[in-house]
Protein backbone atom coordinates (compact mmCIF):
# COMPACT_ATOMS: atom_id res chain seq x y z
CA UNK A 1 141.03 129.83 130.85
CA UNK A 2 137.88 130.75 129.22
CA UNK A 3 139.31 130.11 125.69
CA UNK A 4 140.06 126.36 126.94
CA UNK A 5 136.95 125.76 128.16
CA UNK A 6 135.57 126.77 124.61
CA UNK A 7 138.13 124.47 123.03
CA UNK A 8 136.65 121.56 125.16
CA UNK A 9 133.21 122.11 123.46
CA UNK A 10 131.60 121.23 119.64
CA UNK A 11 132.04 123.84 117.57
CA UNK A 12 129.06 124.77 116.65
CA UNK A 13 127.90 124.82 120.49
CA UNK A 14 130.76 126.57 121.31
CA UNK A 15 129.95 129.42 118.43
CA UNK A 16 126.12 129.61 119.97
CA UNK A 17 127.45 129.78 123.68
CA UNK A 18 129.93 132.96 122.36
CA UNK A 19 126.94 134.65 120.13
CA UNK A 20 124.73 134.14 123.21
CA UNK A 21 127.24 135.79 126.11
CA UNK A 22 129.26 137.92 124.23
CA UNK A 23 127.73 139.51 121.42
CA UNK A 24 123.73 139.20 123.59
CA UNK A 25 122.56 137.55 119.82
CA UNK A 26 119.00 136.69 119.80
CA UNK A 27 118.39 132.58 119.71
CA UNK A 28 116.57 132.96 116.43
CA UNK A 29 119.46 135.19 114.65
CA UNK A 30 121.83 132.45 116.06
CA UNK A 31 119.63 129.40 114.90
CA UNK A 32 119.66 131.53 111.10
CA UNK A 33 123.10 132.20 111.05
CA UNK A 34 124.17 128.69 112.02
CA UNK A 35 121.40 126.67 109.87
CA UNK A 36 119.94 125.23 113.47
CA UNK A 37 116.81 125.54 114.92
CA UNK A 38 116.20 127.80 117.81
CA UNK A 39 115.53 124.79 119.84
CA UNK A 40 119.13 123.11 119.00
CA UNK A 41 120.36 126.30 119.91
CA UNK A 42 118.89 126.37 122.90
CA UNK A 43 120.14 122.97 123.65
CA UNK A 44 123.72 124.12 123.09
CA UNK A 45 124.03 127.31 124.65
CA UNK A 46 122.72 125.08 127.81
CA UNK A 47 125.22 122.54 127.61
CA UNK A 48 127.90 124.52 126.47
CA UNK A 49 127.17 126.86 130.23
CA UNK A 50 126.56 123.68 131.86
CA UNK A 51 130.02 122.43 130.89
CA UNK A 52 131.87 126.19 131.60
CA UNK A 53 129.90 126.07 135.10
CA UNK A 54 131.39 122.37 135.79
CA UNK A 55 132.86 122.04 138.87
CA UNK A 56 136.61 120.96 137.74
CA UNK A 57 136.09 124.52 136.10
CA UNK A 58 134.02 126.83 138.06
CA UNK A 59 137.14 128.28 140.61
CA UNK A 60 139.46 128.77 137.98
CA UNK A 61 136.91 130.72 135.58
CA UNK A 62 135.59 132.70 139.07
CA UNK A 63 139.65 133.56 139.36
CA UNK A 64 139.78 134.40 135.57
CA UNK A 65 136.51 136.90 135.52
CA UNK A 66 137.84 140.40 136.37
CA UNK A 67 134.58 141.46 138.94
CA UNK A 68 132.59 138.85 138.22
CA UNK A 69 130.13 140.32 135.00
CA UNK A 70 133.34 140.70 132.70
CA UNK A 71 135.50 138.49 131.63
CA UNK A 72 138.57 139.48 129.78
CA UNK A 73 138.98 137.75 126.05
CA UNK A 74 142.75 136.11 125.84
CA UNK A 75 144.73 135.51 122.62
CA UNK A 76 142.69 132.10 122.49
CA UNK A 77 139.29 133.26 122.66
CA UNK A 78 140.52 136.03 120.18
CA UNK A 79 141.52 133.34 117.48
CA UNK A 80 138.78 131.23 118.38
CA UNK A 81 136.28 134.34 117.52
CA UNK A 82 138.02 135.24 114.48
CA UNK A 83 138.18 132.44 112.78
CA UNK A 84 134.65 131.90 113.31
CA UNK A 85 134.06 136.10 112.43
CA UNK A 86 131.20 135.95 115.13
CA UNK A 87 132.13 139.98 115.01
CA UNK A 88 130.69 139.96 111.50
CA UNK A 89 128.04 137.54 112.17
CA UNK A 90 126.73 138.63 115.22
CA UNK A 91 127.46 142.18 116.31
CA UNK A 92 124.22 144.16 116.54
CA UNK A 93 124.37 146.72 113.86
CA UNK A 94 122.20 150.22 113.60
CA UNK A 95 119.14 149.60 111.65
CA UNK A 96 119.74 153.42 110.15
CA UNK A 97 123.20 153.16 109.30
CA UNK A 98 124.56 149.60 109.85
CA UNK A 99 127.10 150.80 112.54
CA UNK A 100 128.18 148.72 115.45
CA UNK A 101 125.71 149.31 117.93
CA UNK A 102 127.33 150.10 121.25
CA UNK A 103 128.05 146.62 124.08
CA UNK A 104 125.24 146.34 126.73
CA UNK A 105 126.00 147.02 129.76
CA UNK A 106 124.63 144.61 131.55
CA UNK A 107 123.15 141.18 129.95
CA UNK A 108 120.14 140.79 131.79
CA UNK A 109 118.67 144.62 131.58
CA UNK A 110 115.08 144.74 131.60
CA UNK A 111 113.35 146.05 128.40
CA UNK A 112 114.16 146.09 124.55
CA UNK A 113 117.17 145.34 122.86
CA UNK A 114 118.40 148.94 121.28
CA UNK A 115 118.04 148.78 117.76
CA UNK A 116 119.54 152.08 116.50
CA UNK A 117 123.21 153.38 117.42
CA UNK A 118 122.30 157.08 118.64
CA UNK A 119 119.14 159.32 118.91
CA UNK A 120 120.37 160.74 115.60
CA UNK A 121 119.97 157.19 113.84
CA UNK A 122 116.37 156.83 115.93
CA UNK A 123 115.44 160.46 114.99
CA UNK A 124 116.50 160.26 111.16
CA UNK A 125 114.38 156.62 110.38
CA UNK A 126 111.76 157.87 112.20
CA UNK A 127 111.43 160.91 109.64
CA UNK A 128 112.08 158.67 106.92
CA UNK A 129 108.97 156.38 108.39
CA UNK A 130 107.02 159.28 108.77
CA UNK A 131 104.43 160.48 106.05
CA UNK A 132 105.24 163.26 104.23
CA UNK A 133 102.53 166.29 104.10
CA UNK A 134 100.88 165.67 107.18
């Protein structure tokens, strides 16, 4: 359901819409990666919700969301995101050691993004950071 909805849209709204929800990509990293400004983006990621949230489509994608925060990605959405490699493009990664930096659980959470995998990752650039003979 969700993956025809995307279908429906421009690409490249469609590829800021998925960076926005799924991967929680910053406006400006999507604007950078997609050669847009962070206004345009803007723009899209609001149409491209304002067309998902249409009425001819709102039941069926309320039916298609599993408890009504996650939505489950089909063999459509799945082709749609690989040939696009948002993974690549716009997973968070570690800023110690470039891993995948664990899904948030919940969109909307107050406070920072994290930017480092584990406390390990944290601990170790913060020693790097830190002066030596102090």
């Amino acid at each position: 359901m969700l993956s025809e909805a995307v279908a429906s849209l421009a690409e490249p709204r469609a590829v800021a819409a998925l960076a926005y929800v799924l991967y929680s990509c910053p406006l400006t990293d999507i604007a950078q990666e997609l050669g847009m400004t962070v206004e345009e983006v803007r723009e899209s990621v609001h149409r491209a919700m304002a067309a998902i949230r249409h009425p001819s489509r709102s039941q069926p994608m309320r039916d298609y969301a599993d408890d009504g925060e996650t939505v489950t990605i089909d063999d459509g959405l799945r082709s749609f995101i690989r040939k696009h490699r948002m993974e690549e493009r716009f997973q968070p990664r570690c800023l110690q050691c470039q891993d995948d930096l664990p899904p948030a659980l919940h969109r909307w959470k107050i406070g920072r993004p994290r930017r480092y995998c584990s406390n390990r990752c944290r601990q170790k650039a913060y020693r790097q950071r830190k002066p030596t003979g102090v």
